[in-house]
C-alpha atoms as a PDB file:
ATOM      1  CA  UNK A   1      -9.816 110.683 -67.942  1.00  0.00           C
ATOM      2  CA  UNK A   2      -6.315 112.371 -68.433  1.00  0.00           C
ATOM      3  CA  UNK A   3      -4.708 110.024 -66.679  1.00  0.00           C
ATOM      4  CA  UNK A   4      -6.203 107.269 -68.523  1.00  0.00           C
ATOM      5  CA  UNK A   5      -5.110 108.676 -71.576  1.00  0.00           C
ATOM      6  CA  UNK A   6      -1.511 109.679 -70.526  1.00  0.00           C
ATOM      7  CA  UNK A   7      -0.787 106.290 -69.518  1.00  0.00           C
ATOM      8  CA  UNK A   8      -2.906 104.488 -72.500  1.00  0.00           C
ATOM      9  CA  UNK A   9      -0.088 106.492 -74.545  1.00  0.00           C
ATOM     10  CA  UNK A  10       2.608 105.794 -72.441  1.00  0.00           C
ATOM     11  CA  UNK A  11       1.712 101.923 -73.090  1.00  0.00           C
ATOM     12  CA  UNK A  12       2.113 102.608 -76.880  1.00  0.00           C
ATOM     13  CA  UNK A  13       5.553 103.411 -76.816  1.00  0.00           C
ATOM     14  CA  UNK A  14       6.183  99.752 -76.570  1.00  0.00           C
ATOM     15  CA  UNK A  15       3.937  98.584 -79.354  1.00  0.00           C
ATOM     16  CA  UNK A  16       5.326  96.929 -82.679  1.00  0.00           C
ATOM     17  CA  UNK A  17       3.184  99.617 -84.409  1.00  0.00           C
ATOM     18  CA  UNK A  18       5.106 102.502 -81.911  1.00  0.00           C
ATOM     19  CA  UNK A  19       5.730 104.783 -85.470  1.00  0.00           C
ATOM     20  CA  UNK A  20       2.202 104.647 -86.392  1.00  0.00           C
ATOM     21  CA  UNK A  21       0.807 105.407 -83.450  1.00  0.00           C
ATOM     22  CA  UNK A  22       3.436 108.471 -82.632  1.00  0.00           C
ATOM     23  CA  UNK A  23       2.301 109.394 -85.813  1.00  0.00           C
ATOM     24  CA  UNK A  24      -1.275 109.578 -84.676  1.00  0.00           C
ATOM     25  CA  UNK A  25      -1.105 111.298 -81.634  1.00  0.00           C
ATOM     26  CA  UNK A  26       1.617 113.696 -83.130  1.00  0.00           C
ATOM     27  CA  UNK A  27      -0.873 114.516 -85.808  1.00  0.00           C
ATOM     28  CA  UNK A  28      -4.232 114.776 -83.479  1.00  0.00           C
ATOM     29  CA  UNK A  29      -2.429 116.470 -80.616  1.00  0.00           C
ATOM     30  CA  UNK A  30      -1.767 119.618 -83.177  1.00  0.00           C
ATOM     31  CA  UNK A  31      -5.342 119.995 -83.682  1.00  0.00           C
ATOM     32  CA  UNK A  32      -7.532 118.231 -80.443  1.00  0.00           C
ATOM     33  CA  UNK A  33      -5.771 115.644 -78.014  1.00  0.00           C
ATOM     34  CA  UNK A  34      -4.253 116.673 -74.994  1.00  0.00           C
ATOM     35  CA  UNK A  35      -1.506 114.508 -74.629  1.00  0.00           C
ATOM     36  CA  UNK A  36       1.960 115.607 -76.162  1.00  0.00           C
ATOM     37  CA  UNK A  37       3.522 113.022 -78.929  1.00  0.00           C
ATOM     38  CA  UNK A  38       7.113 113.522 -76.101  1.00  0.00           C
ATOM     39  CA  UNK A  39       4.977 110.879 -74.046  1.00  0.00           C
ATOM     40  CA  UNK A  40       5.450 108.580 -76.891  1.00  0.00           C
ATOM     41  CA  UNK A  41       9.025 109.820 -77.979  1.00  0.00           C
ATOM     42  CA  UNK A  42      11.072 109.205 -74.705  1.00  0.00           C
ATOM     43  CA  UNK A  43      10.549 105.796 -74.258  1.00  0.00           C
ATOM     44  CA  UNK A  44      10.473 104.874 -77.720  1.00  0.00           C
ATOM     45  CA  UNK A  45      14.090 106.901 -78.698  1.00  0.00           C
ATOM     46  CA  UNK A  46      15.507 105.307 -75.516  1.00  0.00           C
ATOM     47  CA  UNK A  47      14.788 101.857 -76.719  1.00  0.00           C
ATOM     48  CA  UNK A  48      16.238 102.259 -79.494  1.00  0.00           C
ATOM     49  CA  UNK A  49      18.643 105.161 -79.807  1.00  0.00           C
ATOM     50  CA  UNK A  50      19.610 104.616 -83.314  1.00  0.00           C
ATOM     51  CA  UNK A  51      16.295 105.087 -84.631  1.00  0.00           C
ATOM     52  CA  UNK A  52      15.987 108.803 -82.807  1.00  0.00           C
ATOM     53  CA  UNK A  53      16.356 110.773 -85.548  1.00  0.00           C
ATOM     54  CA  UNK A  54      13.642 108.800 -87.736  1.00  0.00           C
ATOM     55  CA  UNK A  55      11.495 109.255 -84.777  1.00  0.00           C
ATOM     56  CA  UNK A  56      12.173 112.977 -84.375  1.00  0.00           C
ATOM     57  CA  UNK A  57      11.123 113.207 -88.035  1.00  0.00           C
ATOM     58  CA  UNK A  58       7.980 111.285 -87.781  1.00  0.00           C
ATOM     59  CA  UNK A  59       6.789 113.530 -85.077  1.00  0.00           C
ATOM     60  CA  UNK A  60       7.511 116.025 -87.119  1.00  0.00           C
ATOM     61  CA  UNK A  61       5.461 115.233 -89.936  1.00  0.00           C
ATOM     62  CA  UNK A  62       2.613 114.133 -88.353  1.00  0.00           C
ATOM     63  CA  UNK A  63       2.528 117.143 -86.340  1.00  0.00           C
ATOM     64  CA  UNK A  64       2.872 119.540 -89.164  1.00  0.00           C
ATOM     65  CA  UNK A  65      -0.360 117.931 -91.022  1.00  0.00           C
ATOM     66  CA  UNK A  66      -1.800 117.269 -87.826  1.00  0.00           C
ATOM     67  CA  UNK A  67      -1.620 121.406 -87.695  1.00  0.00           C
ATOM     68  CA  UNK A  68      -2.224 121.961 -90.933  1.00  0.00           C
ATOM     69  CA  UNK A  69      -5.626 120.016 -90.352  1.00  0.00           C
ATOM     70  CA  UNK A  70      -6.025 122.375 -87.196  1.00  0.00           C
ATOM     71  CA  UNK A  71      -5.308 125.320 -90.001  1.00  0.00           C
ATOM     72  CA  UNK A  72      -8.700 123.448 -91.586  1.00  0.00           C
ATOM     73  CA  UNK A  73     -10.564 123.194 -88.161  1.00  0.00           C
ATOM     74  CA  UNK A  74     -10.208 126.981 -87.485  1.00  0.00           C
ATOM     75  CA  UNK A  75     -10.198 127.993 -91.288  1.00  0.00           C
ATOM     76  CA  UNK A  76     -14.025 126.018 -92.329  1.00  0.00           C
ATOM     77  CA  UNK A  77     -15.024 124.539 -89.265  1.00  0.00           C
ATOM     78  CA  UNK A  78     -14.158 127.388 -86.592  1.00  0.00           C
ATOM     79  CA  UNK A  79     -18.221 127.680 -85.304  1.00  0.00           C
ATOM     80  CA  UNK A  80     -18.661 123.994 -85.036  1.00  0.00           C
ATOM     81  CA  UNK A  81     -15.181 122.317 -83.796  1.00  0.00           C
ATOM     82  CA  UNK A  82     -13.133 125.334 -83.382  1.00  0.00           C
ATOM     83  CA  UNK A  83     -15.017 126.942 -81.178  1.00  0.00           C
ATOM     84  CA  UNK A  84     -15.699 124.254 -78.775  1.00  0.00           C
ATOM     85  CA  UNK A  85     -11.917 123.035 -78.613  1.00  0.00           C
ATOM     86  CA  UNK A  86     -10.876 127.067 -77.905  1.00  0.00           C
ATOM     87  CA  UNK A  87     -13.543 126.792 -74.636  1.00  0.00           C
ATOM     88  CA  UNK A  88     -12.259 123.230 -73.634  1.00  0.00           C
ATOM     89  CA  UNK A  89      -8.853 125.189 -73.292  1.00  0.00           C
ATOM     90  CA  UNK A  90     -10.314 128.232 -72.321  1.00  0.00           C
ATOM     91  CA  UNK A  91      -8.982 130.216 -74.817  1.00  0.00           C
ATOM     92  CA  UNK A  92     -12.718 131.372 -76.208  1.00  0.00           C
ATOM     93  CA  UNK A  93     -12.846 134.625 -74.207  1.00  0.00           C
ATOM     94  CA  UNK A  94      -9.634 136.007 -75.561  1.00  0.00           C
ATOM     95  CA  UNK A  95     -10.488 134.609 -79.355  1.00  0.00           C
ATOM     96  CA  UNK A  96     -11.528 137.945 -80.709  1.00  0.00           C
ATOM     97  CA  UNK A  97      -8.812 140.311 -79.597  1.00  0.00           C
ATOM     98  CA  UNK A  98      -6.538 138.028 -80.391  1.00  0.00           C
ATOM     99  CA  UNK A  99      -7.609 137.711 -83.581  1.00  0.00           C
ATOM    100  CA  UNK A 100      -7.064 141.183 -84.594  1.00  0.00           C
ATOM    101  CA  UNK A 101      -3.220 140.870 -83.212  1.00  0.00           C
ATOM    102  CA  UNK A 102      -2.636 137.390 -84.712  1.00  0.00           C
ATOM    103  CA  UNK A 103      -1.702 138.283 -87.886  1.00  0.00           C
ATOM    104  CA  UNK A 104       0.721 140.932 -87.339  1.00  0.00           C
ATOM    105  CA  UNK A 105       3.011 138.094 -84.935  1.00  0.00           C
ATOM    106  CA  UNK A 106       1.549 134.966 -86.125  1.00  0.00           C
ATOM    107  CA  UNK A 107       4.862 133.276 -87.412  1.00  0.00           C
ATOM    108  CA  UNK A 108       6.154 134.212 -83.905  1.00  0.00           C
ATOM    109  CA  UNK A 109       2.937 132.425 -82.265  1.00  0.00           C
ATOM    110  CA  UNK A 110       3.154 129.652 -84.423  1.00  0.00           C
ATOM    111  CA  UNK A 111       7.089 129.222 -83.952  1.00  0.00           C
ATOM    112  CA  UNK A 112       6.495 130.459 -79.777  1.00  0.00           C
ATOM    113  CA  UNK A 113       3.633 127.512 -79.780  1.00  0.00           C
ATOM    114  CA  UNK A 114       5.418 125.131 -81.777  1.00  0.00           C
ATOM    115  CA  UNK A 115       8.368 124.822 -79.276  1.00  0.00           C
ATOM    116  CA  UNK A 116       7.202 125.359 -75.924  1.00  0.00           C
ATOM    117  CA  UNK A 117       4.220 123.681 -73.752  1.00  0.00           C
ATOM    118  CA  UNK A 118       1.866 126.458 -74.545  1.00  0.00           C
ATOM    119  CA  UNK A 119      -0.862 124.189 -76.453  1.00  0.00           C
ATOM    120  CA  UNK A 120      -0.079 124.149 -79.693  1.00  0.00           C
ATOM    121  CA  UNK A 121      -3.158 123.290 -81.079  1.00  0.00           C
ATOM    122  CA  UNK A 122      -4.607 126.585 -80.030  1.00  0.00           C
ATOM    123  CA  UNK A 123      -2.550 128.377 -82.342  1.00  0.00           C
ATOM    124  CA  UNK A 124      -3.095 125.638 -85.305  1.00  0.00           C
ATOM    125  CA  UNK A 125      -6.764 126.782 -85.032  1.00  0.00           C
ATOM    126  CA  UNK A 126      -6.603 130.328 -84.232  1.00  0.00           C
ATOM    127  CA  UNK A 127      -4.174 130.469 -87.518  1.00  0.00           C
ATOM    128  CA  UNK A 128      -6.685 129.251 -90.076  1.00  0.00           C
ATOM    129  CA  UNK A 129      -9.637 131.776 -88.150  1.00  0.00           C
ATOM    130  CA  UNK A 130      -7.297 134.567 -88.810  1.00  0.00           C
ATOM    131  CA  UNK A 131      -6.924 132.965 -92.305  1.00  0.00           C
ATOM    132  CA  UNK A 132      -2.689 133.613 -91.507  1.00  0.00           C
ATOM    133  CA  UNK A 133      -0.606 133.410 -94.113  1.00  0.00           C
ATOM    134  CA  UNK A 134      -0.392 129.394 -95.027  1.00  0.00           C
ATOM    135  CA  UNK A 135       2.805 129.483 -96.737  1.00  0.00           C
ATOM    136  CA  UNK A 136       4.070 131.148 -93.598  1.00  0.00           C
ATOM    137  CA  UNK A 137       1.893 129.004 -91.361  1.00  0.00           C
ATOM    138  CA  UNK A 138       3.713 125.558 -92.892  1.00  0.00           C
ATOM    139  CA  UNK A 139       7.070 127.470 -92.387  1.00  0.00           C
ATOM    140  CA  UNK A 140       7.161 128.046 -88.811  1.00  0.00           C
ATOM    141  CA  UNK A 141       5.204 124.822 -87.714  1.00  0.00           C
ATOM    142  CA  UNK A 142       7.861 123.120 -89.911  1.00  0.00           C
ATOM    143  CA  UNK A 143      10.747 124.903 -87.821  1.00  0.00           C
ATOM    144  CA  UNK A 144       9.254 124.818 -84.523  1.00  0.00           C
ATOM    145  CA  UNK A 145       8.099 121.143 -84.296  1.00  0.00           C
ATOM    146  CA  UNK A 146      11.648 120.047 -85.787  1.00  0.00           C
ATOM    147  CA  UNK A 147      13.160 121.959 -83.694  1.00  0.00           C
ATOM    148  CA  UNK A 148      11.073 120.887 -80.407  1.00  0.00           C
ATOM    149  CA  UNK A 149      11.803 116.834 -81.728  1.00  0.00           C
ATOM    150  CA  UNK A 150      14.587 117.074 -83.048  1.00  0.00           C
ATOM    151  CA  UNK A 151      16.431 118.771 -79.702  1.00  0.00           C
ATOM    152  CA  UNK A 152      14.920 115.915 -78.041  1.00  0.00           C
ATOM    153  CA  UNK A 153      16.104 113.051 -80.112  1.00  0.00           C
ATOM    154  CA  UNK A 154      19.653 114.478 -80.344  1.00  0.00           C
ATOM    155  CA  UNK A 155      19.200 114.658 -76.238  1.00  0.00           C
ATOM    156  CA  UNK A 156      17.777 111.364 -75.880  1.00  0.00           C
ATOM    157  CA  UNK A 157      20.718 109.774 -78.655  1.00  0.00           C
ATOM    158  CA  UNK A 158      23.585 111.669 -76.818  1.00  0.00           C
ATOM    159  CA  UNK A 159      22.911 111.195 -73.405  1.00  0.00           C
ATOM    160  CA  UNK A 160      20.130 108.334 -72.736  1.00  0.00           C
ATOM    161  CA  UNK A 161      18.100 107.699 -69.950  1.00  0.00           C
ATOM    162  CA  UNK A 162      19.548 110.316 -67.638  1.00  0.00           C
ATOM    163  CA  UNK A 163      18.436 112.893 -69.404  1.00  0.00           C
ATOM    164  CA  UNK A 164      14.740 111.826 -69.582  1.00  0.00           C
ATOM    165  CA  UNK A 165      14.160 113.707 -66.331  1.00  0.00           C
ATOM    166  CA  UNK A 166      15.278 117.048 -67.354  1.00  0.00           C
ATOM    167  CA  UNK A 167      13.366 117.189 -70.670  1.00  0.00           C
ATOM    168  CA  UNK A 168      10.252 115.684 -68.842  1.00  0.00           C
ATOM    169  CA  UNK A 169      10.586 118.608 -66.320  1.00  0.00           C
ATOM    170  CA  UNK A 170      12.636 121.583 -67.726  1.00  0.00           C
ATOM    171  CA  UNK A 171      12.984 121.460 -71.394  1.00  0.00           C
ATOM    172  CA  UNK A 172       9.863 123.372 -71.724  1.00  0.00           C
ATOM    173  CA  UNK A 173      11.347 125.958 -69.578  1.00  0.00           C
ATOM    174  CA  UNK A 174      14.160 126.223 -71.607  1.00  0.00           C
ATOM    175  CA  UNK A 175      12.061 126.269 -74.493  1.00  0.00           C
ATOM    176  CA  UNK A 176      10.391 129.365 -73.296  1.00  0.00           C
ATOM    177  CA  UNK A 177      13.980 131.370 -72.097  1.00  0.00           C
ATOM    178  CA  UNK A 178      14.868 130.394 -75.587  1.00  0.00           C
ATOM    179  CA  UNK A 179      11.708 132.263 -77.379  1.00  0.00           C
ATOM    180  CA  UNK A 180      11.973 134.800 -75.196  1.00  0.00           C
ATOM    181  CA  UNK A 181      15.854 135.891 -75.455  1.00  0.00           C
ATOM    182  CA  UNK A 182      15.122 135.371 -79.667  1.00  0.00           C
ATOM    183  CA  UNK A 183      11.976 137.551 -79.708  1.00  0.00           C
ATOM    184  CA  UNK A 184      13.908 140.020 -77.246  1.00  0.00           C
ATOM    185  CA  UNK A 185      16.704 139.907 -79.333  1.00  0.00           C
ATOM    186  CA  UNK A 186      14.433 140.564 -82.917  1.00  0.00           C
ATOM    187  CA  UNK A 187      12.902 143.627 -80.216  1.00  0.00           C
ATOM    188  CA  UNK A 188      15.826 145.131 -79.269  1.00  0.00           C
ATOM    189  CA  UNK A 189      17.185 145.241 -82.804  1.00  0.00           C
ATOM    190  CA  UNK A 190      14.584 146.865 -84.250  1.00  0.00           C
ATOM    191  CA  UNK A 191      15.094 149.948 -81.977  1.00  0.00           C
ATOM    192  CA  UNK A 192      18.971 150.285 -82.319  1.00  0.00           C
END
């Protein structure tokens, strides 16, 4: 069924309604779908590299309200949809003792989730059951998800199709060395 999905929104990219439909799977993959709105993104900014930066900021909308909807999910709905989207992930277990750490880091989780291929979705709905801050919620899904696009788009714009294999297989990774060096960095400064 993954498959079938991956490639159903891999066919989008070359729709005349492309923008609406990254905005709809940028929006439901920050709260339930599977499938990452980059799937879309690629093939549409390489298309048409001019428009990269409108793109970037599409996916970035949509994704914010798409997570600000997973805020809802996890906020009113946690026992009925919550819940059940936490165990497709297997991220149920964990729920509660997370929960009572959330808070304390949860811009970092948001931000952490927001940039690198750890679902974000989980943390969209784990930030409205720990009722998180959702001034400070908005914030960091607003940096991260820019940040995530928009470091695409400028990648796609600048250097084409030749870099579509290194964001498909190792931005994430750099992603993650990035979050980790900034965190460590915030870390080690608080004990010099």
């Amino acid at each position: 069924m993954l498959k079938r999905l991956y490639a159903w929104t891999l066919a989008q990219a070359q729709s005349r309604h492309a923008l609406w439909i990254l905005a709809f799977v940028a929006f439901v993959e920050s709260s339930v779908f599977p499938i990452p709105p980059d799937i879309l993104m690629i093939p549409m900014i390489i298309a048409r590299p001019k428009a990269a930066f409108k793109i970037a900021g599409i996916a970035t909308l949509a994704s914010v309200l798409g997570g600000m909807f997973g805020y809802l999910i996890g906020y009113a709905l946690f026992d009925v949809v919550g819940q059940p989207v936490l165990e497709l992930y297997g991220k149920a277990a964990q729920a509660e003792a997370f929960s009572a750490r959330f808070n304390d880091w949860g811009a970092w989780a948001v931000l952490i989730a927001g940039v690198t291929p750890f679902p974000y979705k989980v943390i969209t709905i784990m930030s409205g059951w720990t009722q998180l801050s959702l001034p400070v919620f908005i914030l960091s899904s607003v940096v991260a998800r820019a940040l995530r696009f928009f470091v695409v788009a400028a990648l796609l714009w600048k250097f084409g199709a030749p870099i579509r294999d290194f964001i498909e297989k190792r931005l994430g990774l750099v992603f993650i060395a990035f979050c980790v060096l900034l965190v460590g960095g915030f870390v080690l400064l608080k004990y010099l």
